[in-house]
Protein backbone atom coordinates (compact mmCIF):
# COMPACT_ATOMS: atom_id res chain seq x y z
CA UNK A 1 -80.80 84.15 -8.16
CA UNK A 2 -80.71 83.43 -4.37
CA UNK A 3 -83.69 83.02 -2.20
CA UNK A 4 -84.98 86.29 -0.77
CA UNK A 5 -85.87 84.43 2.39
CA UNK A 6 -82.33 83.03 2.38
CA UNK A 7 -80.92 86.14 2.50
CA UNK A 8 -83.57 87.81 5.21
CA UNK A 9 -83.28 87.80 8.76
CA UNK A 10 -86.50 85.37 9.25
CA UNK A 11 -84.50 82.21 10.19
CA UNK A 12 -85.71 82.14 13.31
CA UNK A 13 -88.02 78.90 13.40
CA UNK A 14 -85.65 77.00 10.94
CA UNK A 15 -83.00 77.52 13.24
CA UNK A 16 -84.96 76.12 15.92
CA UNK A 17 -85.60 72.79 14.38
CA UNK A 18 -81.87 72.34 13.35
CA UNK A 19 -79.72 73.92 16.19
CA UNK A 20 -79.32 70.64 18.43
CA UNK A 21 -78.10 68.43 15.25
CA UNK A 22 -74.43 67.78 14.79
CA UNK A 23 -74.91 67.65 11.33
CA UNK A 24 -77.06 68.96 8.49
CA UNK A 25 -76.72 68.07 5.08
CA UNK A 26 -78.78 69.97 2.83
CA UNK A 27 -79.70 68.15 -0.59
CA UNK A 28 -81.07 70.26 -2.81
CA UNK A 29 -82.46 73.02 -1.33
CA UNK A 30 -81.52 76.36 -2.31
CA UNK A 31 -82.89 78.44 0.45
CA UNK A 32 -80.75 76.37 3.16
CA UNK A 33 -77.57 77.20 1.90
CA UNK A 34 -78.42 80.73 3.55
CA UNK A 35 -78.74 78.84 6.95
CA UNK A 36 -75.21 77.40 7.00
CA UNK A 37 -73.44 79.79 7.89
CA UNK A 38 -75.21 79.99 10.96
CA UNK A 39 -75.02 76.41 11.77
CA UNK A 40 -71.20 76.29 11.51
CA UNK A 41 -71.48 79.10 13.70
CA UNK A 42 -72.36 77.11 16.65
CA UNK A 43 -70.53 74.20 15.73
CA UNK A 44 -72.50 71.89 13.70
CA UNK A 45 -70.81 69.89 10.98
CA UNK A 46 -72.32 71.59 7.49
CA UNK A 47 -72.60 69.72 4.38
CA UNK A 48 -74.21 69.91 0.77
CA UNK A 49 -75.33 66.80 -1.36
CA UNK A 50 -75.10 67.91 -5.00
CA UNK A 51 -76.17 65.98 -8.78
CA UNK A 52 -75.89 68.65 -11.23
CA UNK A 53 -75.61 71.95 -12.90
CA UNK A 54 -79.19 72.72 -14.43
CA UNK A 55 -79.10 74.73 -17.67
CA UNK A 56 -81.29 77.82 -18.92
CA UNK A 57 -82.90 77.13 -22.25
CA UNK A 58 -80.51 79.13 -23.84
CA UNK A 59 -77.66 76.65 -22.11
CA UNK A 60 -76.59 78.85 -19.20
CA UNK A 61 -75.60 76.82 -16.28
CA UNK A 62 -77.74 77.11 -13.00
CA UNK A 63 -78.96 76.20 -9.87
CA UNK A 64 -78.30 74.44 -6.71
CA UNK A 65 -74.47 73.89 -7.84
CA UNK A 66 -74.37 77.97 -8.16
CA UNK A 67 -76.33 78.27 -5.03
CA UNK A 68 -73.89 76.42 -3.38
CA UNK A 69 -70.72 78.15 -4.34
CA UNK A 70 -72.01 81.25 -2.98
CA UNK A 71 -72.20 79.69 -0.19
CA UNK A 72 -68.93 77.95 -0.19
CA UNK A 73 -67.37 79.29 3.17
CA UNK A 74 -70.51 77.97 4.87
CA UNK A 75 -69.85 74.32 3.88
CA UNK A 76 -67.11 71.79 5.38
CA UNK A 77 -67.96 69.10 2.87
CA UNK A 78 -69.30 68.93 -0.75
CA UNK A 79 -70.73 65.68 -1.33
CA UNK A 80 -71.37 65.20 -5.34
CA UNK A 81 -72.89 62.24 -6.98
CA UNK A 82 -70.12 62.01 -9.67
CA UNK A 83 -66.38 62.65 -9.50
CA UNK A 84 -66.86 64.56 -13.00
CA UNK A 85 -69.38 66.98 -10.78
CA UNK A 86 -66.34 66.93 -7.89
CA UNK A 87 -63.93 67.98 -10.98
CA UNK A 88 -66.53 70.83 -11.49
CA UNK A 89 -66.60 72.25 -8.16
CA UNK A 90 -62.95 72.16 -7.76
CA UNK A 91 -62.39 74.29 -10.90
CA UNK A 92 -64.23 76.82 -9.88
CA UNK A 93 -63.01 77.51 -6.44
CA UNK A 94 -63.76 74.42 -3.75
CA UNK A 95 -61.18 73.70 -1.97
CA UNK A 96 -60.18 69.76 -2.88
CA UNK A 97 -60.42 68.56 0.95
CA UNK A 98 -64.05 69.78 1.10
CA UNK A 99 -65.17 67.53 -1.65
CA UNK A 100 -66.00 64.03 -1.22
CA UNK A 101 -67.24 62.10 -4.66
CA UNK A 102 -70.32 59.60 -3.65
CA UNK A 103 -71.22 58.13 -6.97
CA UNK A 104 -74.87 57.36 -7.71
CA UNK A 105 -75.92 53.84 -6.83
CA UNK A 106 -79.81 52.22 -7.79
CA UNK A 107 -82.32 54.43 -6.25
CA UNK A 108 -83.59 51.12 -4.51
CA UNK A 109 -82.48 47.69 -2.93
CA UNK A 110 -82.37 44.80 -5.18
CA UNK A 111 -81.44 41.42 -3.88
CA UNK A 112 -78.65 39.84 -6.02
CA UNK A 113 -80.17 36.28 -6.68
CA UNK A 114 -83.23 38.39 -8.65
CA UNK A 115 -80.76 40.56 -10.35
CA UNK A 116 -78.42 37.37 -11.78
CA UNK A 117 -82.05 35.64 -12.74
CA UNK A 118 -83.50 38.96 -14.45
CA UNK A 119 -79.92 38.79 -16.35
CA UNK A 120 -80.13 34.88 -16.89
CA UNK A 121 -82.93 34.85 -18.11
CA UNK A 122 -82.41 38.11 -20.37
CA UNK A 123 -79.56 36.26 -22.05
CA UNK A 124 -81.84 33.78 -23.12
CA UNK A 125 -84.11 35.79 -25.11
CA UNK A 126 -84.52 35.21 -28.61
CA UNK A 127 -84.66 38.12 -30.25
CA UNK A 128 -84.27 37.05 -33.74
CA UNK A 129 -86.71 38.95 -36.29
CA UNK A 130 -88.79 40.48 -32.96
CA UNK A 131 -88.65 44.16 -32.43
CA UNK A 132 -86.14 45.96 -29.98
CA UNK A 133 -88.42 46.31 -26.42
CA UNK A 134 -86.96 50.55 -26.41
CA UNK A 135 -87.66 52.23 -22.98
CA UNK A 136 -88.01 55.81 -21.31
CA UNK A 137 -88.19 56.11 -18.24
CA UNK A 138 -88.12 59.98 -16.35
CA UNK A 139 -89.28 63.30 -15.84
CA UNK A 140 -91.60 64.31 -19.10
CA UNK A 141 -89.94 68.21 -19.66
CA UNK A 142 -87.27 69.72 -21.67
CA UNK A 143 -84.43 68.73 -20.01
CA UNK A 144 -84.93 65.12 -21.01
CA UNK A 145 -84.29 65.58 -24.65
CA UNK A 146 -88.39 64.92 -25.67
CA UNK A 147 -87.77 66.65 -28.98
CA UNK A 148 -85.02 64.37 -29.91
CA UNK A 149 -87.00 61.27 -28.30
CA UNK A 150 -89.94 62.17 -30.68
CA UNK A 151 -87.96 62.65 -33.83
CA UNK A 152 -86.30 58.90 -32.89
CA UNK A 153 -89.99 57.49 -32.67
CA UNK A 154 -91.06 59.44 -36.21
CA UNK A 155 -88.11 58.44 -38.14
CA UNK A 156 -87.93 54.68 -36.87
CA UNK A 157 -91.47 54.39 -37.69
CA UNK A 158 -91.20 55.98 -41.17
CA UNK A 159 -87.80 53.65 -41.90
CA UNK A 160 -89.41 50.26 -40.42
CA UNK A 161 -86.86 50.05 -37.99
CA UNK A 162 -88.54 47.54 -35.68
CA UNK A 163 -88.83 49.08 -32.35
CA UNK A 164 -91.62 48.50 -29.85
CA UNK A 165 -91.93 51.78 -26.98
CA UNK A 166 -92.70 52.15 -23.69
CA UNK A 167 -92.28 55.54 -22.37
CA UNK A 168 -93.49 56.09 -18.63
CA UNK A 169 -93.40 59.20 -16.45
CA UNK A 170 -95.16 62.49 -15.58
CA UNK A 171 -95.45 65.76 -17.61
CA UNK A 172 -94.45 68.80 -15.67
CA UNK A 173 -94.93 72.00 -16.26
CA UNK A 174 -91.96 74.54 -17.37
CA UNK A 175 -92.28 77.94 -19.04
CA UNK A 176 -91.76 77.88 -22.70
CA UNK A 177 -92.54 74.05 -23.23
CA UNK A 178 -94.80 73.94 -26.03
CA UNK A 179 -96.67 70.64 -24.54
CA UNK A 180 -95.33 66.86 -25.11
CA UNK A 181 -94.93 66.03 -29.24
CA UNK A 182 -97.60 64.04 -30.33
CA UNK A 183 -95.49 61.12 -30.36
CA UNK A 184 -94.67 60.67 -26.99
CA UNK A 185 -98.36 62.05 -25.94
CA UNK A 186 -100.01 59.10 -27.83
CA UNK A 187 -97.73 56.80 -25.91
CA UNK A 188 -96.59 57.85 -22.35
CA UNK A 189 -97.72 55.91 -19.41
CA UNK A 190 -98.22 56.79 -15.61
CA UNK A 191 -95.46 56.97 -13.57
CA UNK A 192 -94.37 54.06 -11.53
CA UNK A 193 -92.27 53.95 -8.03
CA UNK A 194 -92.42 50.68 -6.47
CA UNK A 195 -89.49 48.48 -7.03
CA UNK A 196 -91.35 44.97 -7.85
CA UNK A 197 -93.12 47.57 -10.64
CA UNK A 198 -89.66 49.16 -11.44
CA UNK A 199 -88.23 45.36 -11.94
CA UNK A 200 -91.21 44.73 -14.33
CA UNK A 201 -90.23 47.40 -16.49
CA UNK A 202 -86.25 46.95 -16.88
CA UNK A 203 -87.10 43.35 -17.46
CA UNK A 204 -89.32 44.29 -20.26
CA UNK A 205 -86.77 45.95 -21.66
CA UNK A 206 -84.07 45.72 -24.30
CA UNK A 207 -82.91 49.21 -24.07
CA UNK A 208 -82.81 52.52 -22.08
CA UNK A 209 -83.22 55.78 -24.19
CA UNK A 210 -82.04 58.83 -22.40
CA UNK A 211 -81.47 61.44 -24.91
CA UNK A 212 -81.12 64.38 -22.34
CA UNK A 213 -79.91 67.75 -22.98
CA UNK A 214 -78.00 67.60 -19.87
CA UNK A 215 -77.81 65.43 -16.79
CA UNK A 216 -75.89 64.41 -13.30
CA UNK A 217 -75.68 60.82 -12.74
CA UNK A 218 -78.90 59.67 -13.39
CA UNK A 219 -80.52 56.58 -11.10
CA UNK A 220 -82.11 55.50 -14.13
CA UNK A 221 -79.13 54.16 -16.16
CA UNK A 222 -77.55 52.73 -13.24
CA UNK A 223 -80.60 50.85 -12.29
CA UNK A 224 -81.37 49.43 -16.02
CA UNK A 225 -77.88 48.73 -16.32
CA UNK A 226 -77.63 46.39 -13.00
CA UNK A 227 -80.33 44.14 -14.97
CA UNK A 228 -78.60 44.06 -18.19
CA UNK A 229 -80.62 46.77 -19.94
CA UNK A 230 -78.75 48.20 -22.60
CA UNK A 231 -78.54 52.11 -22.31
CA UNK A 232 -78.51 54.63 -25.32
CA UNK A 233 -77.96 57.87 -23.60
CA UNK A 234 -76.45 61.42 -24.68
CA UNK A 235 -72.80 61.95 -23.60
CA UNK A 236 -73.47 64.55 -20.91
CA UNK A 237 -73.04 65.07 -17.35
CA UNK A 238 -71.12 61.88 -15.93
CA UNK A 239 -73.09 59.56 -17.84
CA UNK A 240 -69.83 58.25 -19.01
CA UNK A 241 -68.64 57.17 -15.93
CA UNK A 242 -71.02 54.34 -16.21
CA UNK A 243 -71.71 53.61 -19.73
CA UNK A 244 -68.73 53.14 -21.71
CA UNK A 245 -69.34 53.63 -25.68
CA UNK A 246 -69.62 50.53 -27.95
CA UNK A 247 -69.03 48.23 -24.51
CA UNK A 248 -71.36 48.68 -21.66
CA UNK A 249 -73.74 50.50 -24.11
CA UNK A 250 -74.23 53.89 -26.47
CA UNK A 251 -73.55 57.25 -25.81
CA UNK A 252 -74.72 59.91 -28.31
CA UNK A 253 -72.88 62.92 -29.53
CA UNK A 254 -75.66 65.65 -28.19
CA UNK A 255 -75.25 67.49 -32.12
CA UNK A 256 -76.58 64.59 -33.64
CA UNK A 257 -78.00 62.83 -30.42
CA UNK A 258 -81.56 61.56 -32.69
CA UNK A 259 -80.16 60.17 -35.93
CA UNK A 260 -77.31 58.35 -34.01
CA UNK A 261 -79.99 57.09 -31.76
CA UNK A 262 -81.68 55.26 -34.90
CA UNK A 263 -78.67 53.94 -35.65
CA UNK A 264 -77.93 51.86 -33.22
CA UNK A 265 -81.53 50.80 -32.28
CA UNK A 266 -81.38 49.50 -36.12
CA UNK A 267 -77.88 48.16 -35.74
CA UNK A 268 -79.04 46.19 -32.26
CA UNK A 269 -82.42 44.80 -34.24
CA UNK A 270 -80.35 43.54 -36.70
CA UNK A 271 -77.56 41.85 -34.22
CA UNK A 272 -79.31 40.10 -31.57
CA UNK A 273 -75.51 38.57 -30.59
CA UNK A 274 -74.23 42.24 -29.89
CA UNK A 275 -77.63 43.21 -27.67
CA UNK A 276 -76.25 39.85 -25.21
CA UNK A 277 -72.54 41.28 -25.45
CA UNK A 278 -73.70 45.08 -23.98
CA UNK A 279 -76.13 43.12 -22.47
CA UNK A 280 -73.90 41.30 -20.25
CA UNK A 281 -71.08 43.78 -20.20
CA UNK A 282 -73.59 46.29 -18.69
């Protein structure tokens, strides 16, 4: 649905604060689209910053991708984080020289002689008979694949498959949620955002699980994958761009994202030479 306000006549004060710019760009806010229009109106350069197509719980797609194809004639440029997300909004309708792919880098600097001696010294890890260090990171809600995520924990626990956790990030609240799984309850940790804290936690790690039911481009695998984290993610959204199956890392067929998960967990625990190899190639 569109914004109400979007659609009103009660623009006046947002108008006000934006009128002298030469350009606007609008990430992620729904309601703005209905200001564009306006904006071009009087000259000002338009544009939209885009990540993904949310879905309903019954899979419908939605949101600000929607938003922003109603508003189409109101943009001059459709920035996406992904050139599968460009794809998308070509198909249904953009013209092709409105849209301008800007893939998703890290969410944060990182000088390079830290990054080469996080992967230096990740290459030197013996990981012979020691668990796989396994690592969520993100948003705590549906969208994330939790379900899936909790039946990975249950069945590598009841199989021995030697795996220690570490999930951190913040519950939020969405209709129809049911509450975290008792799994990832008795284990999830506070979110962090500061990047010496972010470095701590990728170099912890052996692996990034991200068994979402849908995503864009997410910051997450792109900044584990910069310090040699191996990633284990669901094949959705342009996750593919960036992790390339049984190379770079392991992407998950979404119908039978949690068993294939175990899988390879067990098949990296018991090859510590084909962790380095993703490892590096990552």
């Amino acid at each position: 649905p569109l914004s109400n306000w979007s659609q009103s006549d009660r623009h006046g004060r947002a108008l006000g604060l934006l009128h002298w710019f030469d350009v606007v760009v609008n990430c992620h806010g729904a309601a703005v689209s209905g200001l564009m229009a306006q904006l071009r109106r009087i000259d000002i350069k338009t544009v939209v910053s885009l990540h993904l197509s949310d879905l309903t719980p019954t899979g419908r797609p939605v949101g600000n991708t929607y938003v922003a194809l109603a508003h189409e004639h109101a943009y001059d440029m459709f920035i996406t984080c992904s050139h599968r997300l460009a794809h998308w909004c070509h198909g249904m309708g953009v013209p092709q020289d409105k849209i301008t792919p800007v893939p998703n880098a890290g969410g944060y600097e990182l000088a390079t002689d830290l990054a080469q001696s996080i992967r230096t010294e990740r290459s030197k890890r013996r990981r012979v008979g020691k668990p796989v260090k396994a690592l969520f990171l993100g948003r705590l809600d549906r969208q994330k694949g939790l379900d899936r995520l909790a039946d990975v924990i249950r069945t590598c626990s009841s199989t021995a498959v030697p795996v220690q956790w570490r999930l951190v990030g913040k519950a939020v609240l969405e209709d129809g949620s049911g509450g975290l799984p008792a799994e990832i309850q008795a284990l999830v940790e506070p979110p962090i955002h500061a990047a010496e804290d972010l470095n701590d936690l990728y170099r912890w790690a052996d692996v990034l699980i991200l068994p979402s039911y849908y995503e864009g481009l997410p910051l997450t695998i792109v900044e584990a994958m910069r310090l040699g984290v191996v990633v284990i993610a669901t094949d959705v959204g342009a996750v593919s761009e960036v992790v390339i199956d049984g190379k770079t890392g392991v992407l998950l067929r979404t119908e039978e994202a949690a068993s294939e998960c175990v899988r390879a967990l067990a098949t990296l625990a018991a090859d510590p030479d084909l962790m380095v190899r993703y490892s590096l190639a990552a």
